[in-house]
Protein backbone atom coordinates (compact mmCIF):
# COMPACT_ATOMS: atom_id res chain seq x y z
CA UNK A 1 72.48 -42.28 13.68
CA UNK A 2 70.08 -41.80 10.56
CA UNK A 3 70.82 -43.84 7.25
CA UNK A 4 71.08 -41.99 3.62
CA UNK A 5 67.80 -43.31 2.98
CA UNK A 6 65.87 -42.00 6.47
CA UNK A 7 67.68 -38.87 5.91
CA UNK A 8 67.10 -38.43 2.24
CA UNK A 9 63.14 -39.60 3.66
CA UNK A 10 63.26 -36.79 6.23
CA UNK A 11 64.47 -33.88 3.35
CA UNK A 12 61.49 -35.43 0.85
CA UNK A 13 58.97 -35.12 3.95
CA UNK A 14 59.74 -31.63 4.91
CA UNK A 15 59.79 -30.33 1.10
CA UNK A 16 56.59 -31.91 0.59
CA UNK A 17 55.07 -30.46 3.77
CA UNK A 18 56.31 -27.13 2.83
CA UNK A 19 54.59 -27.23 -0.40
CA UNK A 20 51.31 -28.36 0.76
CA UNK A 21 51.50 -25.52 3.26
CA UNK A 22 51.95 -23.03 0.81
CA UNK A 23 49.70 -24.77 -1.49
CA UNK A 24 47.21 -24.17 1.45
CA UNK A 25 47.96 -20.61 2.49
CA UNK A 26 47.85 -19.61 -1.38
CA UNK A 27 44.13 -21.24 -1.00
CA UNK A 28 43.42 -19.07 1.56
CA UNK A 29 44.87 -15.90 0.29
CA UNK A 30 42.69 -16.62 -2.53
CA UNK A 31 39.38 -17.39 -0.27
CA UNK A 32 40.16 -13.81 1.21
CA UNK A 33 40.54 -12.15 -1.89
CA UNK A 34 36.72 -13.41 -2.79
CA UNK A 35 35.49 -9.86 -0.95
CA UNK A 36 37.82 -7.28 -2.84
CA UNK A 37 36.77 -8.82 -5.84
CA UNK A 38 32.95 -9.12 -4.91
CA UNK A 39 33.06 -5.13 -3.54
CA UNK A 40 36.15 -3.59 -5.77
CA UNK A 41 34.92 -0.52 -5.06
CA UNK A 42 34.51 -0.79 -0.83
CA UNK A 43 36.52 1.95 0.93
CA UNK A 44 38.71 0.17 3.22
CA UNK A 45 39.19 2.14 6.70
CA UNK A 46 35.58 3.77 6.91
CA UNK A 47 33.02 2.66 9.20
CA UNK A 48 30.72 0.13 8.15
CA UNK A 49 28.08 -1.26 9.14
CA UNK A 50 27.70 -4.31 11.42
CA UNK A 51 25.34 -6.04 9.66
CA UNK A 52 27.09 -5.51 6.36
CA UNK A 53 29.96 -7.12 7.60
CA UNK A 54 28.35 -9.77 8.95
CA UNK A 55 26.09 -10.35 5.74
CA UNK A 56 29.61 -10.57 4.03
CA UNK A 57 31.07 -13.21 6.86
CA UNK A 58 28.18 -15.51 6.61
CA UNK A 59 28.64 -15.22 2.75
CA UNK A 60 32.38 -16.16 2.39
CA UNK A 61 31.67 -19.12 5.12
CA UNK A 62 28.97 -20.40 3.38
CA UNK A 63 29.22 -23.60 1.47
CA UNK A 64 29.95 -22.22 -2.08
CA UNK A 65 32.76 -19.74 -1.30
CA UNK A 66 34.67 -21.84 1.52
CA UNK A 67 34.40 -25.46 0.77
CA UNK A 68 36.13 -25.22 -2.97
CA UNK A 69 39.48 -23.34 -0.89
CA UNK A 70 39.06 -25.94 2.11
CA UNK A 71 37.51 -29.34 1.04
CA UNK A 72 34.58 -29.17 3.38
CA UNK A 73 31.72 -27.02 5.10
CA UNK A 74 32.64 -24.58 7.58
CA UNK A 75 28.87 -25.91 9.04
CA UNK A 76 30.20 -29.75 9.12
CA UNK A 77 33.48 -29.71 10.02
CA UNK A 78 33.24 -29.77 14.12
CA UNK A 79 34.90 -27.90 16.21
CA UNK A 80 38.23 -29.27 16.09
CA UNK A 81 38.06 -29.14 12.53
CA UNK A 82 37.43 -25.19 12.64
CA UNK A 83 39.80 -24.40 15.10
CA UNK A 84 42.38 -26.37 13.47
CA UNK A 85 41.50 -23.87 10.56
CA UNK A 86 41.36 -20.69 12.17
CA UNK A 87 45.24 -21.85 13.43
CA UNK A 88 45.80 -22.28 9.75
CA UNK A 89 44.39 -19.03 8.75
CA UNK A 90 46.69 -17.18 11.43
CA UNK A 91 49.91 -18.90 10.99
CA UNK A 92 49.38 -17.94 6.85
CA UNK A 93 48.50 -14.36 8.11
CA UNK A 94 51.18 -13.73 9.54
CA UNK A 95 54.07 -16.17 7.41
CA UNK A 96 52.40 -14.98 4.23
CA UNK A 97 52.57 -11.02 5.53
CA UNK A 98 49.39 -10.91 4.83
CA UNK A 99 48.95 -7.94 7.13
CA UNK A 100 50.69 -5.51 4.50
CA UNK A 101 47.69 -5.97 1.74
CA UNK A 102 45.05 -3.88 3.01
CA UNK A 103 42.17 -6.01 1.79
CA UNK A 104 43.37 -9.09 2.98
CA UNK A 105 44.48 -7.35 6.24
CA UNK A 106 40.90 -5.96 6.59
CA UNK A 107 39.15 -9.39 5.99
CA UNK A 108 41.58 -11.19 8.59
CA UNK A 109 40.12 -8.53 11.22
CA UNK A 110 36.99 -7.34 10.62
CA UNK A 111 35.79 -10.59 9.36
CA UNK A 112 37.57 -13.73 9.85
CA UNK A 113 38.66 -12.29 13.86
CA UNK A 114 35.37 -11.75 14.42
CA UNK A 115 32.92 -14.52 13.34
CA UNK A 116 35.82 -17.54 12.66
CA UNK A 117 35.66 -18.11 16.69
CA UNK A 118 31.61 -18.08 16.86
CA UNK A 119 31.94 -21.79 15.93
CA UNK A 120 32.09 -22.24 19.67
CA UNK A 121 28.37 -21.34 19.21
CA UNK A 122 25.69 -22.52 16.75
CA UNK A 123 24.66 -18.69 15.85
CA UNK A 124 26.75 -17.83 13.53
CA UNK A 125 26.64 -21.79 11.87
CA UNK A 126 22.68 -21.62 12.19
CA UNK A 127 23.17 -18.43 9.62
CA UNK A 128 25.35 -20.22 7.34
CA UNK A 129 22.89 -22.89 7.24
CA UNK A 130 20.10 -20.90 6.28
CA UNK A 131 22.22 -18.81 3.37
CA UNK A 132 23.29 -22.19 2.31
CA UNK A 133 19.50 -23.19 1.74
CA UNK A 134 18.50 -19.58 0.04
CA UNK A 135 21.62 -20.30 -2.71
CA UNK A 136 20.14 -23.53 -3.14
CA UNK A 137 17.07 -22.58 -3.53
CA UNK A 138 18.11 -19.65 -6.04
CA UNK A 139 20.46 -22.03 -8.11
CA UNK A 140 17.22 -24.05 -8.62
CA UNK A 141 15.28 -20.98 -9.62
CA UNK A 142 18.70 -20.36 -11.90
CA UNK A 143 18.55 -23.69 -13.45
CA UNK A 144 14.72 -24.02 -14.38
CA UNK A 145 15.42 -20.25 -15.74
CA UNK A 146 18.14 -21.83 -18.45
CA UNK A 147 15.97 -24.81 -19.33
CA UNK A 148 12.96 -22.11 -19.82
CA UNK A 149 10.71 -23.47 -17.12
CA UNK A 150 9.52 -20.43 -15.71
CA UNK A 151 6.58 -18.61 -16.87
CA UNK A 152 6.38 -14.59 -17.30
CA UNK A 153 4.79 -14.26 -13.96
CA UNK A 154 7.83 -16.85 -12.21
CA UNK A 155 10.41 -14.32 -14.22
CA UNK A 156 8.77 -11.20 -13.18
CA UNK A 157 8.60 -12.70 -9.19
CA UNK A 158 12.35 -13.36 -9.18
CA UNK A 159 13.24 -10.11 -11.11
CA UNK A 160 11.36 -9.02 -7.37
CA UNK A 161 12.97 -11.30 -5.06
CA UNK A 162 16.26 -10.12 -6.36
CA UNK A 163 16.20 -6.83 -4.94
CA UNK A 164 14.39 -8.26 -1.62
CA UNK A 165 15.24 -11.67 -0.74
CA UNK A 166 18.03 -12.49 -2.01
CA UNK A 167 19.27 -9.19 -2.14
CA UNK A 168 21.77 -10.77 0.82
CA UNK A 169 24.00 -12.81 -1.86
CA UNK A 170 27.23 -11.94 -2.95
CA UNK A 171 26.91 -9.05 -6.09
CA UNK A 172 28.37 -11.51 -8.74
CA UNK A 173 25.86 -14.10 -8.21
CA UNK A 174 22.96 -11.44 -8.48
CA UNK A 175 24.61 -10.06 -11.35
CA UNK A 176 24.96 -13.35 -13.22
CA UNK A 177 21.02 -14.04 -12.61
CA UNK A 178 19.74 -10.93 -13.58
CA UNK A 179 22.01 -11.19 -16.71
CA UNK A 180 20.58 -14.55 -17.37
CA UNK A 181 17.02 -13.06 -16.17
CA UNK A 182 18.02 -10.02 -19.40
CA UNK A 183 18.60 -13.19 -22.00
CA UNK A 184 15.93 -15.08 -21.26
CA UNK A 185 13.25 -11.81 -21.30
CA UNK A 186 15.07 -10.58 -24.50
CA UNK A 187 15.26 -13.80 -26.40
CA UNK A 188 11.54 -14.78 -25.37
CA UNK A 189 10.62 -11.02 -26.86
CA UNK A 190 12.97 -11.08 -29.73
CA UNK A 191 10.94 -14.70 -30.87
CA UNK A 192 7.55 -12.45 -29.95
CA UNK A 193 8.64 -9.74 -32.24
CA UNK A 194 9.70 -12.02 -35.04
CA UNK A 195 6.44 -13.94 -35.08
CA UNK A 196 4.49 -10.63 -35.23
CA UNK A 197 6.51 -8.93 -38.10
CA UNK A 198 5.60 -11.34 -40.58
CA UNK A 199 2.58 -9.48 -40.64
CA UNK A 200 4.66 -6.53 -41.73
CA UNK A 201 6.47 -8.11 -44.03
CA UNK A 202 3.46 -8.57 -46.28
CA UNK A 203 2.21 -5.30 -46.06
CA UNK A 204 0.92 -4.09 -49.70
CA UNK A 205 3.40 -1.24 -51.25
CA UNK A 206 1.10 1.39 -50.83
CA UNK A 207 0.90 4.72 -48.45
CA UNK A 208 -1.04 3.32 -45.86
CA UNK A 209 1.38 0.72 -45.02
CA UNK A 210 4.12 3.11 -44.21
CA UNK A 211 2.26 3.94 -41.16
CA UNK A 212 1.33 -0.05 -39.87
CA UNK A 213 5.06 -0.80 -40.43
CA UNK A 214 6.21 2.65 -38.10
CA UNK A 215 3.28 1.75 -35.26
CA UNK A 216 5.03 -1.95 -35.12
CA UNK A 217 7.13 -0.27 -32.98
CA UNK A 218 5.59 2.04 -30.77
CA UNK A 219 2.59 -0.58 -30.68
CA UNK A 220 5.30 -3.42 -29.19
CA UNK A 221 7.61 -0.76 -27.10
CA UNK A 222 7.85 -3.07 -24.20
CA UNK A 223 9.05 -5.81 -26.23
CA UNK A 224 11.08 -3.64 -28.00
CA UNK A 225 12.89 -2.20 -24.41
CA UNK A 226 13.89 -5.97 -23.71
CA UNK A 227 16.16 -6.60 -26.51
CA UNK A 228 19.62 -6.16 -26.57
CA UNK A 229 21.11 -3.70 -28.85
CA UNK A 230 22.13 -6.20 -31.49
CA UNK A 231 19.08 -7.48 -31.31
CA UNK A 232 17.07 -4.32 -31.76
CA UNK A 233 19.36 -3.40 -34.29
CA UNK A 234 18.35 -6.01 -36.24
CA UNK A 235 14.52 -6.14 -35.97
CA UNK A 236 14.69 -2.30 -36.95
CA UNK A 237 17.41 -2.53 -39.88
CA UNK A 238 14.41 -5.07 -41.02
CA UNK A 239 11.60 -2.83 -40.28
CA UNK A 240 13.32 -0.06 -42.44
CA UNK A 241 14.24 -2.42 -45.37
CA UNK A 242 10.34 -2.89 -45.74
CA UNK A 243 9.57 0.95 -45.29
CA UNK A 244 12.01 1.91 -48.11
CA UNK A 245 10.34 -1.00 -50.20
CA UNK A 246 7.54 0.81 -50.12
CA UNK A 247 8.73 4.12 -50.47
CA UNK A 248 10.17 3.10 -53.66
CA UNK A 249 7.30 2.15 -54.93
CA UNK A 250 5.88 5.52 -54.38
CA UNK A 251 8.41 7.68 -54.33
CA UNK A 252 8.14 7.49 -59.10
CA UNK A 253 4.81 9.22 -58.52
CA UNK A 254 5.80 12.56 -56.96
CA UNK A 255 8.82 12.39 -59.27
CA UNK A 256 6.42 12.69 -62.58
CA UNK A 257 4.78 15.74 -60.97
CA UNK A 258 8.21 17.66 -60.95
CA UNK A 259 7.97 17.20 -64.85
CA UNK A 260 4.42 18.90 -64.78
CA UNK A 261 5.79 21.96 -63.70
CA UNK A 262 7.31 24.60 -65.97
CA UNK A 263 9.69 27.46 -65.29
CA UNK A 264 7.68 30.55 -64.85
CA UNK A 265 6.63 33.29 -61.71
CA UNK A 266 3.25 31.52 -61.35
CA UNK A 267 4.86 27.95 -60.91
CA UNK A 268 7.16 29.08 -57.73
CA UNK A 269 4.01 29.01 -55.77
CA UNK A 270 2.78 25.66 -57.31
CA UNK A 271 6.49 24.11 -56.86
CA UNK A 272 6.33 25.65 -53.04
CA UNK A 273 2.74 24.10 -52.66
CA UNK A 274 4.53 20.51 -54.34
CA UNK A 275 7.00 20.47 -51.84
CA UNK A 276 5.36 21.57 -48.49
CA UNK A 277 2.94 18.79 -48.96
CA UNK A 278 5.78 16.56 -49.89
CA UNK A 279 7.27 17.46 -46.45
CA UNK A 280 4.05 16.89 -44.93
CA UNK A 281 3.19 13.54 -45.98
CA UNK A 282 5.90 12.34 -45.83
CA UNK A 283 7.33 13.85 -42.29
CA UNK A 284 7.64 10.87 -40.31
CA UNK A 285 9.86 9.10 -42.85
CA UNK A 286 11.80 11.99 -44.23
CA UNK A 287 15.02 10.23 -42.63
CA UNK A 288 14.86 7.46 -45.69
CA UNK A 289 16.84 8.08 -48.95
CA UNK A 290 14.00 7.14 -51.64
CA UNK A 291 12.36 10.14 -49.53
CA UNK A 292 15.51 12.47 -49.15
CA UNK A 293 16.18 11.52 -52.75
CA UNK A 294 12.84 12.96 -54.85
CA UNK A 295 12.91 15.98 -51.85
CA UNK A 296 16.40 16.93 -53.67
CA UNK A 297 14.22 16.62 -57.07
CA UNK A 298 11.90 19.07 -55.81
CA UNK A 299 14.50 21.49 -54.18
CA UNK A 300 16.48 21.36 -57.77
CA UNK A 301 12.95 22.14 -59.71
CA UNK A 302 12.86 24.84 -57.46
CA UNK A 303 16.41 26.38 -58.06
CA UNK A 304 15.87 26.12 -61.62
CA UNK A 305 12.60 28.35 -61.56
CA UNK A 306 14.36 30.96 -59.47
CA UNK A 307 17.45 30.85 -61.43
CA UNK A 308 15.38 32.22 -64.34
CA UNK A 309 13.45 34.46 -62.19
CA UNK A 310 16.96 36.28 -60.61
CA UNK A 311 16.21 39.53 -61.98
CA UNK A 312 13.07 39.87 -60.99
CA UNK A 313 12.84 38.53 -57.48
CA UNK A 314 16.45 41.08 -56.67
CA UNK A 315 13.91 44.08 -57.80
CA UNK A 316 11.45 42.55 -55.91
CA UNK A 317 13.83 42.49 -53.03
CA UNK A 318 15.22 45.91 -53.34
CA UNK A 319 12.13 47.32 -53.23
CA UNK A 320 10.57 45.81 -49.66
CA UNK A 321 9.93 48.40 -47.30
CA UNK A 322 9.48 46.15 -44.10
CA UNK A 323 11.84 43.19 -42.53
CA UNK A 324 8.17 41.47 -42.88
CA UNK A 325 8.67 41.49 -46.59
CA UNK A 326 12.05 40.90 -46.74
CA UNK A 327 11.64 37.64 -44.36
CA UNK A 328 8.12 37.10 -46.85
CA UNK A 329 10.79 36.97 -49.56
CA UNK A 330 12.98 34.48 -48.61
CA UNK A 331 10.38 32.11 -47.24
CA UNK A 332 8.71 32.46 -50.81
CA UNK A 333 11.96 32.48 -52.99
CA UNK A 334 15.01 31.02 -50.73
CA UNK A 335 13.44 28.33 -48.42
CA UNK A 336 14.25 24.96 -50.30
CA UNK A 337 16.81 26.14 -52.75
CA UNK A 338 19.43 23.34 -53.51
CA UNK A 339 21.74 23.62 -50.71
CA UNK A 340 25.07 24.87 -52.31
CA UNK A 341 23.56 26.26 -54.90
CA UNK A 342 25.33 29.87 -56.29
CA UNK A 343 21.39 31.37 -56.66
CA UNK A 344 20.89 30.25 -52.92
CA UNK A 345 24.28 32.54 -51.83
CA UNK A 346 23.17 35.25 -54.26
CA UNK A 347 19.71 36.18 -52.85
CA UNK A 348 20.87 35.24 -49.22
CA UNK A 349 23.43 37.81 -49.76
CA UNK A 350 21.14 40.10 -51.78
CA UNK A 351 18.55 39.84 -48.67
CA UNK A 352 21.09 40.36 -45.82
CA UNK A 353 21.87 43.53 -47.76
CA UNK A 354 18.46 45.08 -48.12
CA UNK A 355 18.06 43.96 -44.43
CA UNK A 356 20.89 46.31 -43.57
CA UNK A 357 19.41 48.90 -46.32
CA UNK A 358 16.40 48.94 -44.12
CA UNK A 359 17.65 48.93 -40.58
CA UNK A 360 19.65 52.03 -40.96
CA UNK A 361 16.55 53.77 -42.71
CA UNK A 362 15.01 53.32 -39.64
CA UNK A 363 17.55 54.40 -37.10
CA UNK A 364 17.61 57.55 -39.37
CA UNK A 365 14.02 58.15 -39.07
CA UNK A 366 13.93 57.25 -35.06
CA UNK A 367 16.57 59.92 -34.90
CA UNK A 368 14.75 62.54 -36.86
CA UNK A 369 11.44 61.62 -34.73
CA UNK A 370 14.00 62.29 -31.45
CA UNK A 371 14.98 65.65 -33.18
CA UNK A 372 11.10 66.48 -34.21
CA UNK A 373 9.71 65.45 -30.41
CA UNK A 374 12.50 67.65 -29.01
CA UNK A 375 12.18 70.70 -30.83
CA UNK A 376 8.26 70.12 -30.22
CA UNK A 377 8.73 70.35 -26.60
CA UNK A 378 10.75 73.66 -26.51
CA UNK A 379 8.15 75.16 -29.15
CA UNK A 380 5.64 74.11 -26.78
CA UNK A 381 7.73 75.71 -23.72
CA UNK A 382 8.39 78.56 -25.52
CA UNK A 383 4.83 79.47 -26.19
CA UNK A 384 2.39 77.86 -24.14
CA UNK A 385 4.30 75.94 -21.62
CA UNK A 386 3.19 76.41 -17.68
CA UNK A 387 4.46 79.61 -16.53
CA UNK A 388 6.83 78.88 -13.56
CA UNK A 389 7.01 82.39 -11.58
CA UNK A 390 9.70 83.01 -9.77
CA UNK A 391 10.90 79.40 -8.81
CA UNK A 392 13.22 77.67 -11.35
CA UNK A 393 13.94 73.78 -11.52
CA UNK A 394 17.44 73.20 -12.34
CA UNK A 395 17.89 69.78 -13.78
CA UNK A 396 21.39 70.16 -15.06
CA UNK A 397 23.67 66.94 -14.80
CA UNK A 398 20.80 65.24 -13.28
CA UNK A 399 19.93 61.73 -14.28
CA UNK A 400 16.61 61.17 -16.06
CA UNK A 401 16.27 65.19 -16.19
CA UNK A 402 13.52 65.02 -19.29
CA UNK A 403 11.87 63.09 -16.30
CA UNK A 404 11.84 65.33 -13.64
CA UNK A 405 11.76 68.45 -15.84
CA UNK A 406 8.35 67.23 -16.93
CA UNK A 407 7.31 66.21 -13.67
CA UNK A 408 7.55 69.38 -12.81
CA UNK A 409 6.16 71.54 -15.28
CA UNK A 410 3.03 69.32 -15.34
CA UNK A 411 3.44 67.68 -18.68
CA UNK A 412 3.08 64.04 -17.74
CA UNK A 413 1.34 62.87 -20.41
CA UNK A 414 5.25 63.17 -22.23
CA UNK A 415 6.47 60.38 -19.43
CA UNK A 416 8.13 57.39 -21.15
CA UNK A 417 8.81 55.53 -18.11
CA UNK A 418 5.76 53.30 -17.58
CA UNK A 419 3.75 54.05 -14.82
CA UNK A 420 3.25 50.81 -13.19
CA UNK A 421 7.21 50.40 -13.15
CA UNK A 422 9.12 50.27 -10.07
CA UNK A 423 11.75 52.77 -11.66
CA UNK A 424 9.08 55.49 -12.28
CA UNK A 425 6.98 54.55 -8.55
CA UNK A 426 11.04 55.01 -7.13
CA UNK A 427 12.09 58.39 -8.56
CA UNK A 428 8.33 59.58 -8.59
CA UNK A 429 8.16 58.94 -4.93
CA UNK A 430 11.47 60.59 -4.38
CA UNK A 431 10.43 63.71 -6.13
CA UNK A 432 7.09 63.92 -4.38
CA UNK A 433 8.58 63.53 -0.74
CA UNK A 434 12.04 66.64 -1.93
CA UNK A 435 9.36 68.60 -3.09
CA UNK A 436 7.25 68.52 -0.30
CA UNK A 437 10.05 68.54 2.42
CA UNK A 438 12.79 71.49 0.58
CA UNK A 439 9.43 73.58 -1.42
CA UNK A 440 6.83 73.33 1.35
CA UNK A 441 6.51 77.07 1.15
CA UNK A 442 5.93 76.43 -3.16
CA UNK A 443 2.66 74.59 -2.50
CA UNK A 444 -0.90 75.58 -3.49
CA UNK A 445 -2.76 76.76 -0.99
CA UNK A 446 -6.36 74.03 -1.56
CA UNK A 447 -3.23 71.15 -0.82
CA UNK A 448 -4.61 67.96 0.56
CA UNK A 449 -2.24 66.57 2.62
CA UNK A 450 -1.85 62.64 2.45
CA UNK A 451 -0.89 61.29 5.69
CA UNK A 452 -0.58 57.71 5.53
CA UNK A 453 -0.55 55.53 2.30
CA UNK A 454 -3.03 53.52 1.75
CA UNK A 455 -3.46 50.63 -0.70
CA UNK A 456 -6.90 49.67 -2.82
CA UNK A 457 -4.92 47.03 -4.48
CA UNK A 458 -1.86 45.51 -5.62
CA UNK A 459 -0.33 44.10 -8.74
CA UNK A 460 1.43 41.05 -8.50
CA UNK A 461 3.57 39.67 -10.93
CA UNK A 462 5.25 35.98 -10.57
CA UNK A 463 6.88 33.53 -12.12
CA UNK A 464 5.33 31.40 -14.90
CA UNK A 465 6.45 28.00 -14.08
CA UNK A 466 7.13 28.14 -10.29
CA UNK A 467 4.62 30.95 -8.92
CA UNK A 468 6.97 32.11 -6.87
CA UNK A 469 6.11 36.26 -6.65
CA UNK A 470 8.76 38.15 -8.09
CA UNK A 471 7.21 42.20 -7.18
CA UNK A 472 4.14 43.60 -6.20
């Protein structure tokens, strides 16, 4: 019979047991878990390959991934060691209902099934070895990387081996090497960068230096590409702080030359000239406010010259005869007018009207010229058109009966269907071969018959960019 203390012994025992067991089994639902969160993204249930899963085995048995969940190497424990594991790993499976979490469920089959029981061989240890030694050998590379002992041609090898050779590792430790690989390149470029733009920061305030301080950057673009975007940020917010140092410098210059300038006809082309070369110099920096800021100068010089001018430029307006004046017009008068300006709506409006003035004046004289070339062609029938004889062409209702009706009477220099079309070849052709089938009795008698078609050459037309042929 057991005593109150063996008994209260025994109860201490078994709780403690249980909570190491679950303490273990939560170890190795963790250990499992390492591939969904490695592959998050892995479609469970598809077929994969073998050596995939096996590249993923050998990974979660090697040394970093399975000795922090099970206090030793899978490679030194011994065989009674592993298969009291695997035990482990089954009776969790199954108390744990593992089976019901399809991740866990799929690593229990596909990879722990599988390749747990090879320890009965030394393949699949031999493997686990040799990944051990690559990590090793990468965490190395890894550490001299941190302490900056690796050159640029050591960096630009591993940036290499990381898509070949140890391509084979799990994806967060590539991902936390080439991340450190990013730092290191961008930090060693952002000190590059900062050395060399001293040089810019001297620069004279004069013209020419607006162009040294804008080829600092396309000059160093590779240096530029490997900083981060805070970094870049930076390095260019400084850049432009030193271009619109000197563009204030110059910028009082081309502000005394507005002054220069009165308000008469003659200056809008000297105010035009002012501010096209304005835009020209100054083209690749236009972005900048000192730059933005005398352009609005300019554009207001401009308004106030055409502001006096209004009566004379909406005369000069209503009496264009072209759209090639009109548009003349507003490129001369309208084209850098203050913004919202009223005198910028005015002649915009003013324009747009004498552009609808002039489009209907021609509609109305394309419709008298249809009128006049009609009334031509039935003078000319009436008087000294082809006499027909007997045989009439009736062309009522037809489609394209101008066509045919002067096919027929012999007038085809009145054709407006170009020649080398397909639409005139198609009804020409369809003409010739009615004619000759339903009139044969209608033609002259010095006919030459043609009996097979024959082709001297053809015209091919394709397509610009491809070459592919479109017709011939």
């Amino acid at each position: 019979m057991k005593t109150p203390l063996i008994r209260l012994f025994t109860v201490i025992s078994i709780l403690f047991t249980s909570f190491c067991f679950s303490q273990s089994c939560d170890d190795i639902g963790d250990w499992m878990n390492t591939i969904k969160s490695e592959y998050p993204n892995m479609r469970i249930g598809t077929a994969m390959p073998r050596g995939a899963v096996e590249n993923m085995a050998i990974n979660l048995y090697s040394d970093k991934f399975y000795k922090p969940y099970f206090g030793k190497s899978f490679v030194s424990s011994g065989q009674n060691g592993r298969t009291k594991t695997w035990r482990k790993i089954q009776t969790c499976y199954a108390k744990q209902n593992y089976n019901a979490e399809r991740y866990k469920a799929w690593v229990f089959q596909s990879i722990i099934y599988n390749y747990h029981i090879d320890f009965r061989s030394d393949a699949f240890t031999n493997k686990i070895a040799q990944r051990n030694q690559l990590r090793d050998e990468l965490d190395a590379k890894f550490t001299a990387l941190k302490r900056n002992a690796l050159d640029a041609a050591e960096m630009a090898a591993l940036k290499t081996d990381l898509s070949t050779k140890y391509a084979v590792l799990f994806p967060s430790e590539l991902d936390a090497l080439t991340n450190a690989l990013i730092e290191t390149e961008s930090n060693s470029a952002e000190s590059q960068l900062l050395s060399e733009f001293e040089s810019i920061k001297t620069l004279p305030l004069e013209y020419q230096s607006i162009e040294k301080a804008l080829d600092f950057k396309s000059q160093n673009a590779k240096l530029f590409n490997k900083l981060t975007k805070p970094q870049r940020d930076k390095l260019l917010s400084q850049l432009d702080t030193k271009i619109e140092e000197i563009l204030a410098q110059l910028m009082p210059k081309h502000l005394a030359e507005i002054n220069n300038i009165s308000s008469s006809a003659a200056d809008i082309s000297e105010i035009n000239t002012l501010i096209a070369d304005f835009k020209n110099k100054y083209k690749t920096v236009l972005k900048f406010d000192a730059v933005q800021s005398t352009l609005r100068a300019l554009q207001s010089k401009k308004t106030e010259i055409v502001s006096q001018l209004m009566s004379e430029i909406t005369a000069e307006i209503s009496n264009t005869k072209s759209h090639n004046e009109t548009l003349g017009l507003k490129q001369r008068y309208v084209t850098d007018l203050t913004l919202d300006s009223s005198i910028k709506k005015q002649l915009e409006a003013k324009i747009e009207q004498q552009r609808q003035v002039l489009f209907k004046e021609e509609a109305r004289l394309a419709k008298e010229d249809a009128l006049s070339q009609q009334q031509e062609r039935l003078d000319y029938l009436a008087t000294t058109g082809k006499a027909e004889g007997e045989m009439r062409f009736n062309t009522e209702n037809m489609y394209y009966a101008e066509f045919f009706d002067y096919l027929y009477r012999g007038h085809s220099e009145n054709l407006k269907i170009e020649r080398e079309s397909s639409e005139f070849l198609s009804m020409f052709n369809g003409y010739i071969n009615a004619f000759s089938t339903n009139c044969y009795d209608a033609l002259p008698e010095d006919k030459i018959e043609l009996m097979e078609l024959v082709c001297k050459g053809y015209t091919v037309t394709k397509e610009a960019l491809s070459g592919f042929e479109l017709y011939r």
